[in-house]
N, C-alpha and C. Protein backbone atom coordinates (compact mmCIF):
# COMPACT_ATOMS: atom_id res chain seq x y z
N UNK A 1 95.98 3.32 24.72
CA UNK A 1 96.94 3.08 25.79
C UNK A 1 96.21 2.78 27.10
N UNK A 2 95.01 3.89 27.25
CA UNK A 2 94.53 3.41 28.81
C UNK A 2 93.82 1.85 28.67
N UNK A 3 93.03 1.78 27.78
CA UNK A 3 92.63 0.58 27.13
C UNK A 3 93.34 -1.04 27.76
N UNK A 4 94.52 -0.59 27.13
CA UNK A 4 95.49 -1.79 27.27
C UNK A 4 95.92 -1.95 29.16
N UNK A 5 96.14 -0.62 29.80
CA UNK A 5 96.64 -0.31 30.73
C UNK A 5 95.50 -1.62 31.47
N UNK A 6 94.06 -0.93 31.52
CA UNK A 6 93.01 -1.58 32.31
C UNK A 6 92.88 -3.10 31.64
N UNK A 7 93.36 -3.38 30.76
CA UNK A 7 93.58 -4.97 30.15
C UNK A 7 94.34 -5.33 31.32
N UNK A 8 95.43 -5.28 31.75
CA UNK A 8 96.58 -5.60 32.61
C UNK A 8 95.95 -5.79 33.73
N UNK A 9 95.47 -4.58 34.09
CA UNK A 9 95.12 -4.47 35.72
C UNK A 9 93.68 -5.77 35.64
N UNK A 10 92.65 -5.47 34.87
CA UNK A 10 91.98 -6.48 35.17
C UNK A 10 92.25 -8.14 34.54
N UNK A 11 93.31 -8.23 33.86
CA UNK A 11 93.91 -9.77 33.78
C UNK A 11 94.49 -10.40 35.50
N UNK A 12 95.64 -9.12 35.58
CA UNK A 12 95.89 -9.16 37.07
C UNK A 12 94.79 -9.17 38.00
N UNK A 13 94.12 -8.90 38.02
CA UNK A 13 92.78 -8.81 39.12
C UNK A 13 92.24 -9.98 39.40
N UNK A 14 92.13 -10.79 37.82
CA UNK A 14 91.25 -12.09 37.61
C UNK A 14 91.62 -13.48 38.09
N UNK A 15 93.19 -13.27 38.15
CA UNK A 15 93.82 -13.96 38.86
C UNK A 15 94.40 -14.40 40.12
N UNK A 16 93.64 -13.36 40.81
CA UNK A 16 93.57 -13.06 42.12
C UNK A 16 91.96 -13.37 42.30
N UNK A 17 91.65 -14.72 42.46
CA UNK A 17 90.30 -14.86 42.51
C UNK A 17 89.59 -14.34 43.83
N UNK A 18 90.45 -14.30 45.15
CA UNK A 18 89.98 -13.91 46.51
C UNK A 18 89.77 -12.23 46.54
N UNK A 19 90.78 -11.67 45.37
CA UNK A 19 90.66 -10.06 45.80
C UNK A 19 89.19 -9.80 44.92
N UNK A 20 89.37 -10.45 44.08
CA UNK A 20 88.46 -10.16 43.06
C UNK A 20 86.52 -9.87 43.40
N UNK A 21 86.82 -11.29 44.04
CA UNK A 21 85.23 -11.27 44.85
C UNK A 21 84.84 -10.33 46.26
N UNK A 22 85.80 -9.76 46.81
CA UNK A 22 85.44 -9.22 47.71
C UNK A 22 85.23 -7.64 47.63
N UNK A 23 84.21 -6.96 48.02
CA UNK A 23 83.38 -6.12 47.76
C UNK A 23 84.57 -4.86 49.13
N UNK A 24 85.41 -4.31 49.13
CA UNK A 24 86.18 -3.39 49.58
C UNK A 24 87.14 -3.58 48.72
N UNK A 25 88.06 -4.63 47.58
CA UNK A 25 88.69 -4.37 46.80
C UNK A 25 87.81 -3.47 45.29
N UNK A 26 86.60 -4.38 45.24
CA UNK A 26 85.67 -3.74 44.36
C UNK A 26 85.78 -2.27 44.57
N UNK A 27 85.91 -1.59 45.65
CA UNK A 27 85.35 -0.32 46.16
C UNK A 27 86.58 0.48 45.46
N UNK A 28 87.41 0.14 46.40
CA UNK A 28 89.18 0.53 45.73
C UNK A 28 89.40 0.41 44.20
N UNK A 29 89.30 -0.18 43.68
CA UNK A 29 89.45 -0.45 41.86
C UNK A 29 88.69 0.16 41.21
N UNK A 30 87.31 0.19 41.88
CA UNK A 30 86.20 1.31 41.03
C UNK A 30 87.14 2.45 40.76
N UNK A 31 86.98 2.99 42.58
CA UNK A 31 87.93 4.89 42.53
C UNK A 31 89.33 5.02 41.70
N UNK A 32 89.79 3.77 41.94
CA UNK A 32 91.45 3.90 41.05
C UNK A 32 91.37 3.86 39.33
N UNK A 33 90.31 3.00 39.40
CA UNK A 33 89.88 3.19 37.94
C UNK A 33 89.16 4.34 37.25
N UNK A 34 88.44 4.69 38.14
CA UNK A 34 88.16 6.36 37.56
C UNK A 34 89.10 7.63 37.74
N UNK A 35 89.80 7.73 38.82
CA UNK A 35 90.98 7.92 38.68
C UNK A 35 91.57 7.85 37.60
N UNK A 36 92.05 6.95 36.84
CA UNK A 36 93.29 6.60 36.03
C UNK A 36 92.60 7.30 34.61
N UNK A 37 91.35 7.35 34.74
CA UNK A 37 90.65 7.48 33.33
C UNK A 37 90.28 8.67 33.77
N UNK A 38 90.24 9.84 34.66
CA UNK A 38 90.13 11.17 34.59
C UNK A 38 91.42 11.96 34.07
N UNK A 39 92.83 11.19 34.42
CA UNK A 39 93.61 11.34 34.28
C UNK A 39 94.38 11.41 32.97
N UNK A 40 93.93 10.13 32.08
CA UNK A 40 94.49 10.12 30.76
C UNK A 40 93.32 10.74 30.22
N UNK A 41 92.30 11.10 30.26
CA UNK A 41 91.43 11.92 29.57
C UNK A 41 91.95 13.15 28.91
N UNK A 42 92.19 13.09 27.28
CA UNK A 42 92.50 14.49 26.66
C UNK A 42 92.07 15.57 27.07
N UNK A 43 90.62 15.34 26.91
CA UNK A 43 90.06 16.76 27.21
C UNK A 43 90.16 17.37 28.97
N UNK A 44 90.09 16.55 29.79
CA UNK A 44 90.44 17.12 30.89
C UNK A 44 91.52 17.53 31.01
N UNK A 45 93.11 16.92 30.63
CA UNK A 45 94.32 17.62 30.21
C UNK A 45 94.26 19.23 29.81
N UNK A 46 93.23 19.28 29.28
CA UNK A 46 92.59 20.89 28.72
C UNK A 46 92.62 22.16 30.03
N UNK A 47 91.85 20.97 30.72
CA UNK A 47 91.24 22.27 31.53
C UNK A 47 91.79 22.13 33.16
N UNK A 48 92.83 22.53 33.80
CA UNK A 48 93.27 21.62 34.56
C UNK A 48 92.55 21.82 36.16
N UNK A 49 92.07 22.62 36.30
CA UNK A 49 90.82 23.19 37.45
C UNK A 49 89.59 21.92 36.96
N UNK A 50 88.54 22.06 35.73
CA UNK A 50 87.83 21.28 36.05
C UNK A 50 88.69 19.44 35.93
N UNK A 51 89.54 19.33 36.06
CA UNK A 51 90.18 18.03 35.85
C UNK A 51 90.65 17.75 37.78
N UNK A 52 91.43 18.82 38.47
CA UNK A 52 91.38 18.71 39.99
C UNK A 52 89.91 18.52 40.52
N UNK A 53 89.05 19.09 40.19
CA UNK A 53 88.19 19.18 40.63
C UNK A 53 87.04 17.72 40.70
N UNK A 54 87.39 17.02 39.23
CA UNK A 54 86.64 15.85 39.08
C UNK A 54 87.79 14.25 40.38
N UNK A 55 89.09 14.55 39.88
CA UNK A 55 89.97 14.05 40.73
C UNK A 55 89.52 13.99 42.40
N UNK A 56 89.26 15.57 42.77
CA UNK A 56 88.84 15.23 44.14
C UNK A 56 87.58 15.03 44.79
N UNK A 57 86.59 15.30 43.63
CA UNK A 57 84.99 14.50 43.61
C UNK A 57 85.33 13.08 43.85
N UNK A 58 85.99 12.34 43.05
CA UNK A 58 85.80 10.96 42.70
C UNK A 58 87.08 10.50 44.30
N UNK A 59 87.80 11.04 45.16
CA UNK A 59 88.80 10.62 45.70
C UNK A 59 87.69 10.73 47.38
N UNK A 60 87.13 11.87 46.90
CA UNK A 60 86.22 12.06 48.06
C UNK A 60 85.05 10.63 48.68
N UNK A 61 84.96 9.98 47.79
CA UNK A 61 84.02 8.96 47.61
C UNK A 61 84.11 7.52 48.49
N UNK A 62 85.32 7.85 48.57
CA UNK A 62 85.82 6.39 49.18
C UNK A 62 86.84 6.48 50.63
N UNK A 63 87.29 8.15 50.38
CA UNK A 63 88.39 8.85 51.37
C UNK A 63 87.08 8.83 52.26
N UNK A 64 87.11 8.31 53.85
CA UNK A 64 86.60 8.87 55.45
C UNK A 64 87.42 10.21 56.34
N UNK A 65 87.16 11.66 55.56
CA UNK A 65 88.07 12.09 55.75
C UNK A 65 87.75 12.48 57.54
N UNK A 66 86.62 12.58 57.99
CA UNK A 66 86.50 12.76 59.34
C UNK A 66 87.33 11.78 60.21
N UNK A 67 87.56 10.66 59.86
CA UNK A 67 87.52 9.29 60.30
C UNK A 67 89.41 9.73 60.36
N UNK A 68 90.03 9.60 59.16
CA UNK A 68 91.50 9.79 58.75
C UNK A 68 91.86 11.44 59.81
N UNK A 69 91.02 12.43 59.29
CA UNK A 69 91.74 13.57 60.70
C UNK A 69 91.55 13.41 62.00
N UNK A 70 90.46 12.75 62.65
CA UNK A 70 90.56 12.66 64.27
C UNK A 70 91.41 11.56 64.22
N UNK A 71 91.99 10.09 63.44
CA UNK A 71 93.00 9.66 63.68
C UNK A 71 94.12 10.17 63.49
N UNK A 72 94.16 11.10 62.99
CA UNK A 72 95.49 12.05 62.79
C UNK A 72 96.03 12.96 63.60
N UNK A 73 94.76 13.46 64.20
CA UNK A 73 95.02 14.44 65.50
C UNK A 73 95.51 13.86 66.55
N UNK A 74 94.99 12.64 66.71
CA UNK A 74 95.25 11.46 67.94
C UNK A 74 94.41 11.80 68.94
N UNK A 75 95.98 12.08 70.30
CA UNK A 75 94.83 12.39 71.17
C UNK A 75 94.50 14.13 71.62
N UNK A 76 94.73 14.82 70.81
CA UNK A 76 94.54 16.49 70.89
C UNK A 76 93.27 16.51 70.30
N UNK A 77 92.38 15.16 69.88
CA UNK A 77 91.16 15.53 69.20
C UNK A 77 89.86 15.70 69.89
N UNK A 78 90.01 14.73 70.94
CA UNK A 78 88.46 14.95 72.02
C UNK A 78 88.51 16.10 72.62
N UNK A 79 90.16 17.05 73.26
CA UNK A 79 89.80 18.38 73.67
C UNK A 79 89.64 19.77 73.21
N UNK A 80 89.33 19.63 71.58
CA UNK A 80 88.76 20.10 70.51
C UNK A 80 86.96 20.45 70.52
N UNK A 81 86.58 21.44 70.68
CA UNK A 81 85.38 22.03 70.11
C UNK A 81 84.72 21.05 69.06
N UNK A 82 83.09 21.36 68.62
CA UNK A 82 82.51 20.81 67.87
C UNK A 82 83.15 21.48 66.39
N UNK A 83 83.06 23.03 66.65
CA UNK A 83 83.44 23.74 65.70
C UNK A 83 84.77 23.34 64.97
N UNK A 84 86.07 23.54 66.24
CA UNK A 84 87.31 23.28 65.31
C UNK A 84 87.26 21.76 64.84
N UNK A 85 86.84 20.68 65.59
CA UNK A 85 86.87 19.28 64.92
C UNK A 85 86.29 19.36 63.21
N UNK A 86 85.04 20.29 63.17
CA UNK A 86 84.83 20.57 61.81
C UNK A 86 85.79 21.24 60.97
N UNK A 87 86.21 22.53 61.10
CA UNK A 87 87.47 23.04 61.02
C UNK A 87 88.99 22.34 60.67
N UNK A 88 88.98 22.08 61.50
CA UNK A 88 90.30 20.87 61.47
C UNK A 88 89.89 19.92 60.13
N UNK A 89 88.62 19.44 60.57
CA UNK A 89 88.57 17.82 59.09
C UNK A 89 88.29 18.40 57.54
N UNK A 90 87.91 19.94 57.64
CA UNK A 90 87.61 20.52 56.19
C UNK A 90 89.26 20.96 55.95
N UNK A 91 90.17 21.46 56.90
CA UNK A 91 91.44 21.96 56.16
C UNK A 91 92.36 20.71 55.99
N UNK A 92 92.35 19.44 56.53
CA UNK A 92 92.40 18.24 56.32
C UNK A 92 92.45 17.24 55.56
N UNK A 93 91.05 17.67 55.02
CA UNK A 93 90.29 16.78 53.56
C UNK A 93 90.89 17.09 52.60
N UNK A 94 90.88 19.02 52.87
CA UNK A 94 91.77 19.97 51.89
C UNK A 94 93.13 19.49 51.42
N UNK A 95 94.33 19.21 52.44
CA UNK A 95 95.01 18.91 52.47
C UNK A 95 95.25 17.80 51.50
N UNK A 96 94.92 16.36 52.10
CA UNK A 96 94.85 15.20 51.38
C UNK A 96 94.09 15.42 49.73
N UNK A 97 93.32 15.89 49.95
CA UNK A 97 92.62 16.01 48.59
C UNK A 97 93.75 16.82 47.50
N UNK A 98 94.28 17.75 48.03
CA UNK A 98 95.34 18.58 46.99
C UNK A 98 96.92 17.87 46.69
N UNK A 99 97.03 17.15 47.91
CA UNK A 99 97.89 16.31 48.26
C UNK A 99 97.99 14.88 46.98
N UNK A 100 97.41 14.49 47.05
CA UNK A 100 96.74 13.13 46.54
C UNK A 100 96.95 13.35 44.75
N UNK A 101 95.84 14.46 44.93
CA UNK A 101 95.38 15.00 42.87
C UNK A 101 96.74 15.47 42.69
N UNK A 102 98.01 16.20 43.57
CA UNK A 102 98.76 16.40 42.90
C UNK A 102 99.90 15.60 42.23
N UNK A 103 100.02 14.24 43.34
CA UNK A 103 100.84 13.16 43.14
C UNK A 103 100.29 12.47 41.77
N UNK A 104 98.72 12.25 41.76
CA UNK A 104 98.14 11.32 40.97
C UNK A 104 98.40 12.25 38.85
N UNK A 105 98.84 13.23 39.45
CA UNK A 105 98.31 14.24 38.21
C UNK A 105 99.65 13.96 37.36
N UNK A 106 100.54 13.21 38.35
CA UNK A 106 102.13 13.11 37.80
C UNK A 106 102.02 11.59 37.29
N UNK A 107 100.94 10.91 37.14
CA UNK A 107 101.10 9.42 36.69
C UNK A 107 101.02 8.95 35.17
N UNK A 108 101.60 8.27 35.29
CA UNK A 108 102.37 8.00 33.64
C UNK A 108 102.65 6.50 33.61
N UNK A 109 101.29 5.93 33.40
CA UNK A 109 100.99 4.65 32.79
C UNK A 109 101.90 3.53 33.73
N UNK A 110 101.73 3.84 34.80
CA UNK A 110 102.03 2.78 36.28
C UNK A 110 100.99 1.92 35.93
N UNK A 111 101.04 0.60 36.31
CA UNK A 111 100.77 -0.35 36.76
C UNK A 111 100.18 -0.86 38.27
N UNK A 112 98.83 -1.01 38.02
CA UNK A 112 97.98 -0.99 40.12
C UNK A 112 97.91 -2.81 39.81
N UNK A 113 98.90 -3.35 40.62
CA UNK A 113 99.02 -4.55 40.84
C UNK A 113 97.66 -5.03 42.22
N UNK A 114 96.40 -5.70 42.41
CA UNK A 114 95.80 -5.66 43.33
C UNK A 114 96.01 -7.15 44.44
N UNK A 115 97.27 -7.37 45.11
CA UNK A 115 97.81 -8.81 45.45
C UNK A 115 96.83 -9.48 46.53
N UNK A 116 96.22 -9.13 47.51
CA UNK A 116 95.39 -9.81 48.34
C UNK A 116 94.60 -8.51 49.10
N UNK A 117 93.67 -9.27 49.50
CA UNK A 117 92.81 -8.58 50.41
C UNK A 117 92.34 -9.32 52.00
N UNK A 118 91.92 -8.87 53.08
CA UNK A 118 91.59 -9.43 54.59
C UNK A 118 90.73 -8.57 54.88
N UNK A 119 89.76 -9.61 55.32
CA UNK A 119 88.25 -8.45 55.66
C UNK A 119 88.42 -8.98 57.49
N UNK A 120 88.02 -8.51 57.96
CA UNK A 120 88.06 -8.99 59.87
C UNK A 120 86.84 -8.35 60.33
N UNK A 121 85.51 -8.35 60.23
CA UNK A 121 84.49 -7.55 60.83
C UNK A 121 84.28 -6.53 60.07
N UNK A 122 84.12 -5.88 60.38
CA UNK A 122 83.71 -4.31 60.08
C UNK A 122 85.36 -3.43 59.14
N UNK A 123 86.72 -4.06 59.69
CA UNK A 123 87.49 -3.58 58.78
C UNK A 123 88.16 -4.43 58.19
N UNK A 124 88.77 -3.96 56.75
CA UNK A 124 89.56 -4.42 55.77
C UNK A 124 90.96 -3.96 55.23
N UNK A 125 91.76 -4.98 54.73
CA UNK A 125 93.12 -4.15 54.77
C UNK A 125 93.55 -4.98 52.88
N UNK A 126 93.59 -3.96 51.82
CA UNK A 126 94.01 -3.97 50.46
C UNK A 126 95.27 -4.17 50.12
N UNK A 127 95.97 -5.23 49.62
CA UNK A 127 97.15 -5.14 49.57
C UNK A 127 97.58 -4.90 48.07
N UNK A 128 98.09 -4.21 47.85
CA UNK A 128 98.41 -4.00 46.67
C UNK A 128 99.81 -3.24 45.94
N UNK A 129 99.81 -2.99 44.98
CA UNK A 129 101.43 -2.24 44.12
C UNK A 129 101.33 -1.73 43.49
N UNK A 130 102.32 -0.82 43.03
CA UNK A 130 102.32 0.07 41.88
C UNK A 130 104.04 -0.46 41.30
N UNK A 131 103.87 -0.24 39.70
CA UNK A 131 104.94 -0.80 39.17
C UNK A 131 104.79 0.08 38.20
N UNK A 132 106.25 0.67 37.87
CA UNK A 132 106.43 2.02 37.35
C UNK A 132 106.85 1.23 35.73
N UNK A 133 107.02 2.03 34.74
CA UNK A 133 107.39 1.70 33.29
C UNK A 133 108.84 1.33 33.48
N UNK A 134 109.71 1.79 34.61
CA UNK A 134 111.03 1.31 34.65
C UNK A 134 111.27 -0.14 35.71
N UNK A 135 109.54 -0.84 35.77
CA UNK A 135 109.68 -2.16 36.43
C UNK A 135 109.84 -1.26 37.84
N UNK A 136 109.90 -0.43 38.57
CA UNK A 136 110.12 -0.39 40.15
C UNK A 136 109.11 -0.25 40.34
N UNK A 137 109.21 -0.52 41.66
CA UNK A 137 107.76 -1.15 42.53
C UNK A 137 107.76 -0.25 43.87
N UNK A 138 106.31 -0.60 44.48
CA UNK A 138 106.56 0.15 45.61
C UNK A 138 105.01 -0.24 46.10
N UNK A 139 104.75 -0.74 47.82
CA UNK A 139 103.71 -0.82 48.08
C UNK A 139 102.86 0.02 48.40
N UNK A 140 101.39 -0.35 48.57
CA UNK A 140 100.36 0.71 48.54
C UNK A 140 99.32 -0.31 49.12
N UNK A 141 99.30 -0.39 50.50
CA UNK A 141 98.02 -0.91 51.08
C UNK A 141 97.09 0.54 51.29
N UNK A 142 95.56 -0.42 51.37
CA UNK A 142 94.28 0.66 52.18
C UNK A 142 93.97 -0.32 53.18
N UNK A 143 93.75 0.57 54.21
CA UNK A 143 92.90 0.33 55.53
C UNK A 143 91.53 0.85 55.55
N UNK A 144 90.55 -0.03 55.25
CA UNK A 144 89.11 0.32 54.83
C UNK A 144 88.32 -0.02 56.51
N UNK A 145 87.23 0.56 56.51
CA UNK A 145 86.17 -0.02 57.66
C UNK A 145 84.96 0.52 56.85
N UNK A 146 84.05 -0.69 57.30
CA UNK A 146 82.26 -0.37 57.07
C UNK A 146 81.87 0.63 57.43
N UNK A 147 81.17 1.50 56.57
CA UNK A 147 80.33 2.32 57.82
C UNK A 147 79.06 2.88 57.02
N UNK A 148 78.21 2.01 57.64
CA UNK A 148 76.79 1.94 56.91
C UNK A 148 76.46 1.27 55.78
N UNK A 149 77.12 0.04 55.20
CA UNK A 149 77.16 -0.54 54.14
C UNK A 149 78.18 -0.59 53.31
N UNK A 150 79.13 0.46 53.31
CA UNK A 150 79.68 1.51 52.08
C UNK A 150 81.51 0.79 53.02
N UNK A 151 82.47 0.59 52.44
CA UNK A 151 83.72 0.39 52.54
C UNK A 151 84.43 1.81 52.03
N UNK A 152 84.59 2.66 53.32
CA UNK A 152 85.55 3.44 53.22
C UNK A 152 86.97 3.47 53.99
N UNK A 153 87.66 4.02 52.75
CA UNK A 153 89.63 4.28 53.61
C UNK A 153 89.85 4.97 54.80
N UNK A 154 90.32 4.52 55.52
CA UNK A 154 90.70 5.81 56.94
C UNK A 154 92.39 5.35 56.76
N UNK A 155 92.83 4.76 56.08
CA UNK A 155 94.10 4.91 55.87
C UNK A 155 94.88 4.18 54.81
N UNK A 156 95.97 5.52 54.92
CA UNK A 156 96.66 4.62 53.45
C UNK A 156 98.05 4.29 53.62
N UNK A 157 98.90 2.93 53.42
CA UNK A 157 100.22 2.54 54.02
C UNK A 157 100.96 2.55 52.93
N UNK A 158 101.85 3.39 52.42
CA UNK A 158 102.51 3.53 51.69
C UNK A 158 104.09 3.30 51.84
N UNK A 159 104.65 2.30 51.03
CA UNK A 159 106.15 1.06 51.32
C UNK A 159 105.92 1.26 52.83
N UNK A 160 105.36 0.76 53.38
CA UNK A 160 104.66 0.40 54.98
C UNK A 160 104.56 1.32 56.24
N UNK A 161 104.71 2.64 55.34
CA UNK A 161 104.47 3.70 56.21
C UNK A 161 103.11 4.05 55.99
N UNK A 162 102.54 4.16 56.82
CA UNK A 162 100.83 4.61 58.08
C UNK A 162 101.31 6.15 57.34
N UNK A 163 99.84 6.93 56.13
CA UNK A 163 99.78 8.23 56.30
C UNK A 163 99.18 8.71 57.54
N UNK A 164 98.44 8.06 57.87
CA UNK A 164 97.84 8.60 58.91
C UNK A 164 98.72 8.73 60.76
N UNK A 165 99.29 7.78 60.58
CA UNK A 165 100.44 8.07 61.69
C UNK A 165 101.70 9.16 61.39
N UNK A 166 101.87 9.08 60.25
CA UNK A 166 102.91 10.25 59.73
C UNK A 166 102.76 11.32 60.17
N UNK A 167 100.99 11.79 59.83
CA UNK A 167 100.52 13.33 60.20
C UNK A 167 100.25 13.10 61.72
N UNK A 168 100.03 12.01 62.15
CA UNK A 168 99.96 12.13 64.01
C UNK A 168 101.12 12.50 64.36
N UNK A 169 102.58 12.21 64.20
CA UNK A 169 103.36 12.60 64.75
C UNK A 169 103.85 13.71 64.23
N UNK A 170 103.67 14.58 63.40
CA UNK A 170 104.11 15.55 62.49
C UNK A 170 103.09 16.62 63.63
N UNK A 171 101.83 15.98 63.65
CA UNK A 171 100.94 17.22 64.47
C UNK A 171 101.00 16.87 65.68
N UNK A 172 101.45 16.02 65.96
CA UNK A 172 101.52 16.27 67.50
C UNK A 172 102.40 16.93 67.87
N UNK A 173 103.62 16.83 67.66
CA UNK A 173 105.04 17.73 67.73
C UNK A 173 104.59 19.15 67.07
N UNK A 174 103.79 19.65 66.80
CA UNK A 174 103.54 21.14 66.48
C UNK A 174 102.17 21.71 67.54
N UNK A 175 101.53 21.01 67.79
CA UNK A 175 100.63 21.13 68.96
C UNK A 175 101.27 21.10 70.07
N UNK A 176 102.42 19.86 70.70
CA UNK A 176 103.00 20.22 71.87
C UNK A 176 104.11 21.56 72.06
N UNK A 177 104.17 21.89 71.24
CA UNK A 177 105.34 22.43 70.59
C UNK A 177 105.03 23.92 71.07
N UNK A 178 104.04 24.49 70.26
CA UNK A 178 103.57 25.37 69.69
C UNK A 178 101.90 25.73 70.05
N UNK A 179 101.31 24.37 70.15
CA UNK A 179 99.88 24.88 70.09
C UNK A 179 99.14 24.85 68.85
N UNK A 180 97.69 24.45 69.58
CA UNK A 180 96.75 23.93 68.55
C UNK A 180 96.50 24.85 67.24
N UNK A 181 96.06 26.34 67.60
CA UNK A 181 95.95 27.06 66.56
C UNK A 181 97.07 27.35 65.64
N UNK A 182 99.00 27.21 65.62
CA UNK A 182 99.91 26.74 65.30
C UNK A 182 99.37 26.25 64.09
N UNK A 183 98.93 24.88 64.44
CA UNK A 183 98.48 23.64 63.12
C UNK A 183 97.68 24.04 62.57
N UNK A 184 96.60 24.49 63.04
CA UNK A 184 95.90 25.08 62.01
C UNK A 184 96.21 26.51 60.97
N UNK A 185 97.39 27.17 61.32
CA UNK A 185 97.82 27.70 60.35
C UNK A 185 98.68 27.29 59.62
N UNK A 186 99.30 26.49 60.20
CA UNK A 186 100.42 25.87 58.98
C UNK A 186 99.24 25.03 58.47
N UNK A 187 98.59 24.18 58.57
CA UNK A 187 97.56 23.61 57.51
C UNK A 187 97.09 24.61 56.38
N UNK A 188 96.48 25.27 57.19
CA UNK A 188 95.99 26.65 56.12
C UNK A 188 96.88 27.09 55.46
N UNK A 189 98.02 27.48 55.45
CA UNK A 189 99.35 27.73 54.70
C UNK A 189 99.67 26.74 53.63
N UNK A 190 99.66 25.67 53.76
CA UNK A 190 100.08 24.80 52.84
C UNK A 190 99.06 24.00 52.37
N UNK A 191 97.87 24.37 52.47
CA UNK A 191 96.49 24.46 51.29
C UNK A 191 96.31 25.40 50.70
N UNK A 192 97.44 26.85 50.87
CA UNK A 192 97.40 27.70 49.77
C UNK A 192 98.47 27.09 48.95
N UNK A 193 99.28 26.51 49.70
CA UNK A 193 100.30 26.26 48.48
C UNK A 193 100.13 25.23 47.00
N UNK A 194 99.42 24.49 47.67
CA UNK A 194 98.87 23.45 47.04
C UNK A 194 97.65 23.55 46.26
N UNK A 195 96.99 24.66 46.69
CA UNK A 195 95.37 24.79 45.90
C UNK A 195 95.94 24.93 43.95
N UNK A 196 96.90 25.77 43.73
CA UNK A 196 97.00 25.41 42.23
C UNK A 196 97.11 24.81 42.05
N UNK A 197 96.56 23.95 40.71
CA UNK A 197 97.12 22.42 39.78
C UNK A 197 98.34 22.63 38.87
């Protein structure tokens, strides 16, 4: 089945001769493809700790999670400590990372349509789909930038909603609200909730 699955995706791929050659879709298809194959893996089905665990190795790779939380913080991030900016991007990473493996852990032989790609300098923007076994669809761009050779995500637009603007306004309204240390316990709160698989 996964076999056939990655038949699809890379027939689709091949035919997209512009996404194909460019080296930030490459980047994206690698991780989604290991992804998809940690996922249908029997034996990881087994064990479901070392199976999160390989999920958020391999998600870590391509995720800029420093990059994605100070854009998330906005502008509450420059009057932040060295310490909490670290703080903040480890319960963060946490977040997305538990976030992510838990959505991905629910996938059931979707379809990663990869439709175009735009490189502009230093950043890149992935356009792409997911198409469910009941034919529905739904978009899934990445917002990639260079940094040091390597094409990593600082954001992901999902049916054309900005995650990363989502959690800006979600945390900003709890910081003005409430206050900085506020967010950082509700973060911490709901990385306990989420730490089981």
């Amino acid at each position: 089945m996964l076999k056939r699955i990655l038949l699809v995706v890379t027939a689709l791929i091949l035919t997209a001769s512009v996404a194909c050659a460019n080296p930030p879709t490459d980047e994206v298809k690698k991780t989604v493809d290991e992804v998809v194959r940690i996922v249908a893996d029997k034996e990881m089905k087994k064990n479901e700790t070392k199976r999160r665990q390989a999920l958020k190795k391999t998600i870590s790779n391509i995720f800029d999670y420093s990059e994605m939380a100070k854009r998330s913080l906005g502008k509450h991030w420059n009057s932040r400590t060295a310490a909490e900016k670290k703080q903040f991007t480890d319960l963060f990473a946490t977040l997305l990372e538990n976030s992510y493996a838990g959505k991905i852990e629910s996938y059931n032989n979707e379809k990663i349509v990869y439709i175009k790609d735009s490189v502009d300098g230093d950043y890149a923007e992935i356009k792409s789909k997911v198409v469910t076994a009941a034919r529905d669809e739904f978009t899934l761009d990445y917002r990639l930038f260079n940094t040091n050779g390597k094409w990593m995500v600082y954001d992901v637009v999902i049916e054309g909603v900005s995650l990363v603007s989502n959690y800006r306004s979600q945390f900003n309204k709890i910081v003005t609200s409430n206050g900085y240390p506020a967010l950082v316990k509700k973060l911490q709160s709901k990385n306990e909730e989420l730490k089981a698989p």
